[in-house]
Protein backbone atom coordinates (compact mmCIF):
# COMPACT_ATOMS: atom_id res chain seq x y z
CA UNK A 1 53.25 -120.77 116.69
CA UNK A 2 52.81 -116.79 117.18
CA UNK A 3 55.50 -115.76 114.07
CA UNK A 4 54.13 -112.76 113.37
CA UNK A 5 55.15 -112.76 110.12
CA UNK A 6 52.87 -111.28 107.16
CA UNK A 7 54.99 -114.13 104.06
CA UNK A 8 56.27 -117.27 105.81
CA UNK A 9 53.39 -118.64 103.83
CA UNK A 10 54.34 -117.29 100.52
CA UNK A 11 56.46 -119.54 98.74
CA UNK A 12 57.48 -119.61 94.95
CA UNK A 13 57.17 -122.89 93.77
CA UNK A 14 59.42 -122.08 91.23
CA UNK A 15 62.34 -120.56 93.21
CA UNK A 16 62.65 -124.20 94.96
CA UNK A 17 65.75 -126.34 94.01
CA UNK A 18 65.43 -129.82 92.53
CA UNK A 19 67.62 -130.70 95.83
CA UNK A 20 64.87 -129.59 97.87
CA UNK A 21 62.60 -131.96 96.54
CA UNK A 22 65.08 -135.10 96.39
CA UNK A 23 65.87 -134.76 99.39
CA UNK A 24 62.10 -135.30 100.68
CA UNK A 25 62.04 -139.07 99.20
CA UNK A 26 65.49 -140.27 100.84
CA UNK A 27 65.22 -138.87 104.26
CA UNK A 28 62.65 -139.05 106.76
CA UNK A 29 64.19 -136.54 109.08
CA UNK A 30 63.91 -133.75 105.80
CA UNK A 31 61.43 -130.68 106.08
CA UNK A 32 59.17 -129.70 102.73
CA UNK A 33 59.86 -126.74 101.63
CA UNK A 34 56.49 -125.68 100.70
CA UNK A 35 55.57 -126.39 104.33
CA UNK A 36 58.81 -125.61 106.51
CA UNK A 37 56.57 -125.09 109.82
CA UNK A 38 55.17 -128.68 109.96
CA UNK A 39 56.26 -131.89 109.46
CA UNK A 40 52.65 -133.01 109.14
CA UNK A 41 52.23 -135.54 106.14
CA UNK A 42 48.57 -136.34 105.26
CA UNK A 43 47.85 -139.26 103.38
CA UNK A 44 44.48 -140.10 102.05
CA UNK A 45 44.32 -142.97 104.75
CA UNK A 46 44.14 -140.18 107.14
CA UNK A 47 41.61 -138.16 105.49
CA UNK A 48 39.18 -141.48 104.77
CA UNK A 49 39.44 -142.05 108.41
CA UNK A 50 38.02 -138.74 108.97
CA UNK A 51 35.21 -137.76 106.42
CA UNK A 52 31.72 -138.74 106.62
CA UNK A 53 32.06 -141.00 103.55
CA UNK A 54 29.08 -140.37 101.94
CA UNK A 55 27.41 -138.71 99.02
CA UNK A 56 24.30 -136.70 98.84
CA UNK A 57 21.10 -138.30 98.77
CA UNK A 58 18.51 -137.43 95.67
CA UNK A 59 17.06 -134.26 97.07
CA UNK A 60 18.88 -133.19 99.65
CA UNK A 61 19.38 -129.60 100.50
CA UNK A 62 23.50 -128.79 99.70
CA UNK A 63 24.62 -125.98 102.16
CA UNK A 64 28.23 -124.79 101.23
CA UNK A 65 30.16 -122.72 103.90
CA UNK A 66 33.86 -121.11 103.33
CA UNK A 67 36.32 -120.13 105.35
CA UNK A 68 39.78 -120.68 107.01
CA UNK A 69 38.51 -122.50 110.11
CA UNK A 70 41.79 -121.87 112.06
CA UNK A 71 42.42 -123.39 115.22
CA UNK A 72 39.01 -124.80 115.56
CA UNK A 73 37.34 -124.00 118.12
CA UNK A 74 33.34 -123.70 119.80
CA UNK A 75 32.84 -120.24 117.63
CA UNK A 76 33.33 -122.50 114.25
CA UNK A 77 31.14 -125.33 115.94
CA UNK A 78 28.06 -123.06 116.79
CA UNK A 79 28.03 -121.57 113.17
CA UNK A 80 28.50 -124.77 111.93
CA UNK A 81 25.57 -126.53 113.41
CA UNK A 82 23.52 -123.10 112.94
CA UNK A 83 24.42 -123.84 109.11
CA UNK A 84 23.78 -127.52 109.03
CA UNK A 85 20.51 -126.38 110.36
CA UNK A 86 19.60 -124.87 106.44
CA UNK A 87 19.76 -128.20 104.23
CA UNK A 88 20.66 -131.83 104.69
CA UNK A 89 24.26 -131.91 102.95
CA UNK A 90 26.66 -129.50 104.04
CA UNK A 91 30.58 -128.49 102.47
CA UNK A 92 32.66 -126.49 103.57
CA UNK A 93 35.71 -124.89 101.66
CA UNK A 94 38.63 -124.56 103.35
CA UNK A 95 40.95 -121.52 101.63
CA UNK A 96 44.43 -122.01 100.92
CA UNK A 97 47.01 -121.18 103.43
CA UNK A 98 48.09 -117.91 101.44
CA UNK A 99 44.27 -116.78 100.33
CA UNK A 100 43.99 -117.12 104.68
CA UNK A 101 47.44 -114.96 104.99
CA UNK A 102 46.26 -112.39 102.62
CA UNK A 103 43.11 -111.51 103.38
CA UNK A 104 43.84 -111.90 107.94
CA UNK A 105 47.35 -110.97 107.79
CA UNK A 106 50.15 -111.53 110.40
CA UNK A 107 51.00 -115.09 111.26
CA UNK A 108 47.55 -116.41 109.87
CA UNK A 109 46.97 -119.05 109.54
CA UNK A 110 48.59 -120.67 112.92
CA UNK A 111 47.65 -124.27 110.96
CA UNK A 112 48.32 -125.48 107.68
CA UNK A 113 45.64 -126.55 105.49
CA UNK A 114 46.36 -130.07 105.89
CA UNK A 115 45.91 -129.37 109.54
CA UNK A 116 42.29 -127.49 109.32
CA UNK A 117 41.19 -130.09 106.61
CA UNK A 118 41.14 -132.91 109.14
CA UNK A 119 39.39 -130.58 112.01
CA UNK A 120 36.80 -129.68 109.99
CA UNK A 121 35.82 -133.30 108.74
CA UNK A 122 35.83 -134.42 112.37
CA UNK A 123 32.85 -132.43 112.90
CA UNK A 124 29.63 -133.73 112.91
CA UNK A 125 27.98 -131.09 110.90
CA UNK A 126 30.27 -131.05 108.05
CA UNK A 127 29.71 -133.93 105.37
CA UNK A 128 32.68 -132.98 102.36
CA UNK A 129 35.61 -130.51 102.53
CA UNK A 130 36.72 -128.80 99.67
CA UNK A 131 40.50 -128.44 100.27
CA UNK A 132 41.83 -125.30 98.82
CA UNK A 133 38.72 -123.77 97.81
CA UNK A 134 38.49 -120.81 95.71
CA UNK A 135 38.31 -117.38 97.89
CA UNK A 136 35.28 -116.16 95.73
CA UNK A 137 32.07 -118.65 95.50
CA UNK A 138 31.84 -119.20 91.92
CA UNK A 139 29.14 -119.99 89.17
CA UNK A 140 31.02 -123.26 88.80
CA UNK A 141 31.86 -123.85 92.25
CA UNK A 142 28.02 -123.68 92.91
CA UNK A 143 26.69 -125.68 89.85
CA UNK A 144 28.99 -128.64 90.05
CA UNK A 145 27.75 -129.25 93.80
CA UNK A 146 24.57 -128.42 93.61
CA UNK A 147 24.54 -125.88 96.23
CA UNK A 148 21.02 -124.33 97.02
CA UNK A 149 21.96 -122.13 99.92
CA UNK A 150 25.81 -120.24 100.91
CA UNK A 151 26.16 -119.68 104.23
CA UNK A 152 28.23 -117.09 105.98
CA UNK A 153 28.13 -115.93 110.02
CA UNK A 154 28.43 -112.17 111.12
CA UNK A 155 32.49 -112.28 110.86
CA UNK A 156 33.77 -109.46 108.33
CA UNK A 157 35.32 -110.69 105.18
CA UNK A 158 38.03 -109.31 102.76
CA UNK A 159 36.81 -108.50 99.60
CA UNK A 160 38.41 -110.68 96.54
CA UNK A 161 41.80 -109.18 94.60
CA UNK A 162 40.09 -107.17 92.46
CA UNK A 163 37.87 -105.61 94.87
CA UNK A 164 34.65 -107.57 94.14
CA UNK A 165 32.23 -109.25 96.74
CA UNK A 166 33.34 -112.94 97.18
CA UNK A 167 29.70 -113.82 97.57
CA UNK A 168 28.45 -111.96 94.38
CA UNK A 169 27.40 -114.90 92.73
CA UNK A 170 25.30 -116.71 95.40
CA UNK A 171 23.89 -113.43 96.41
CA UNK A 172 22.97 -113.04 92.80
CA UNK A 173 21.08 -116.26 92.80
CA UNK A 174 19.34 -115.09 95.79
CA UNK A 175 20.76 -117.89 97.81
CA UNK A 176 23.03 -116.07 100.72
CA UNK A 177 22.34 -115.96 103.63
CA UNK A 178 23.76 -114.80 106.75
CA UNK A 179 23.69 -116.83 110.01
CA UNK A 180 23.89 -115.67 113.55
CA UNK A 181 25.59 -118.23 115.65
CA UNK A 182 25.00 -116.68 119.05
CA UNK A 183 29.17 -117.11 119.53
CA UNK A 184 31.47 -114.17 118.70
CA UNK A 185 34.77 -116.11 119.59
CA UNK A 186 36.99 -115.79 116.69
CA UNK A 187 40.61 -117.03 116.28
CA UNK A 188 42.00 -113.82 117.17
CA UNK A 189 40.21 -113.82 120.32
CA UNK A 190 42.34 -117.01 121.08
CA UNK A 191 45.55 -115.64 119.97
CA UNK A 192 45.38 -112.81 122.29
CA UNK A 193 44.65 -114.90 125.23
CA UNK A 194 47.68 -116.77 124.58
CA UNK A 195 49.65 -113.49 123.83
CA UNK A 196 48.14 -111.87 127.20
CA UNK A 197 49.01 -114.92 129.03
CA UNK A 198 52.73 -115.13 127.74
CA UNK A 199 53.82 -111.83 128.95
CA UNK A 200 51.88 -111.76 132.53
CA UNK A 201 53.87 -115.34 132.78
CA UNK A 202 57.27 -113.45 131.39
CA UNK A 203 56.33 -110.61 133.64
CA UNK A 204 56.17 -113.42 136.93
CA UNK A 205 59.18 -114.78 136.13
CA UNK A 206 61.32 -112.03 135.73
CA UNK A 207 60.13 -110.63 139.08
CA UNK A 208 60.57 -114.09 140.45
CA UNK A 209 64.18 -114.08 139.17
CA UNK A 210 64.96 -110.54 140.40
CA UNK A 211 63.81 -111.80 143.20
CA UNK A 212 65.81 -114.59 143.89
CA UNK A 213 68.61 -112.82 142.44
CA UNK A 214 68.36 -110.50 145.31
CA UNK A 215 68.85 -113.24 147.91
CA UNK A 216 71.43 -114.95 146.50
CA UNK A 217 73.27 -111.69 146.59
CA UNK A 218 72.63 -110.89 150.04
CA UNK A 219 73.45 -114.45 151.01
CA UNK A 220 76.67 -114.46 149.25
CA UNK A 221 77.26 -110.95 151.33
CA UNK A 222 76.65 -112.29 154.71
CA UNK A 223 78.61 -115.29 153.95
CA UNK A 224 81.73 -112.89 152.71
CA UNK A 225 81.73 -111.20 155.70
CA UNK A 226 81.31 -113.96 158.21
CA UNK A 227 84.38 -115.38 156.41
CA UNK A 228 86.30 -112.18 156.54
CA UNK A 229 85.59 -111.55 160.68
């Protein structure tokens, strides 16, 4: 889970060997190479059984929300129902698995998009996913759904590759606007609780261990030289 890695995510589709991709369709126990870390196959079954399943209504009020939404938790939730709060219709965009490792670094994101997809739709808030949205909220993006408000919470962002704001465009159409959820846990608050928690168990155990190491010894000792006399 915790690779610390900054390019497990970054992989050439065109450095991969036809052999790679054979092998997917003739054995089940076969890993794709464009997503080595999980054997996770979605299917649009899986993703039916999950989304709301309807289309907006003639006026509703289309909220759009982006992000990576990584290991889902209440801090996504609160903004999320802060959001839905704005219109009648909310998406969400979910950003690619490298856009997410470029702009948070490290091992991010700790699941794939397929994974995140399917968390997202399973809240109650959230009516469509856009899987693999664009990082910046474009002109297009905004008039082919209809969007009449963007919503973002008091996180930072990364500005795009070329240095612009991601939300020019809706800010531009004077339809940003920032939400405060009341909830300032963020992924990386989770990650370090897990990190914390990993080395004061290590720590434990190794004193546990030098511990019983210790006994052992002096039992094997006393037992020597109760033989010996």
């Amino acid at each position: 889970m915790l690779l610390a890695t900054k390019t497990h995510f970054n992989v050439d589709q065109d450095t991969l060997e036809k052999g790679q991709t054979e092998e997917l369709g003739s054995s089940h126990s076969a890993q794709s190479p464009w997503t080595r870390l999980c054997r996770f196959l979605p299917t649009s079954q899986k993703i039916v059984q999950f989304a709301d399943g309807r289309d907006p209504n003639p006026g509703d009020r289309i909220i759009y929300v982006a992000g990576t939404f990584d290991l889902f938790h209440v801090g996504h939730l609160d903004f999320l129902e802060k959001a839905k709060a704005e219109g009648d219709y909310m998406i969400v965009g979910l950003h690619t698995d490298q856009v997410a490792n470029r702009c948070k670094g490290s091992n991010y994101p700790i699941m794939n998009l397929h994974e995140r997809t399917l968390c997202v739709l399973a809240c109650r808030y959230v009516n469509e996913v856009v899987i693999g949205a664009p990082y910046p909220v474009t002109a297009d993006l905004m008039d082919h759904f209809k969007v009449n408000v963007v919503c973002h919470g008091n996180t930072a962002y990364a500005p795009d590759l070329d240095g612009t704001d991601p939300y020019a465009e809706p800010k531009r159409r004077n339809k940003f606007k920032q939400i405060n959820s009341g909830n300032s846990l963020t992924t990386a608050d989770i990650v370090g609780r897990i990190i914390e928690n990993r080395l004061r168990y290590e720590e434990r155990n190794t004193k546990k261990e030098a511990k019983e190491a210790a006994i052992y010894e002096a039992f094997m000792k006393t037992r020597q030289s109760t033989a010996e006399n």
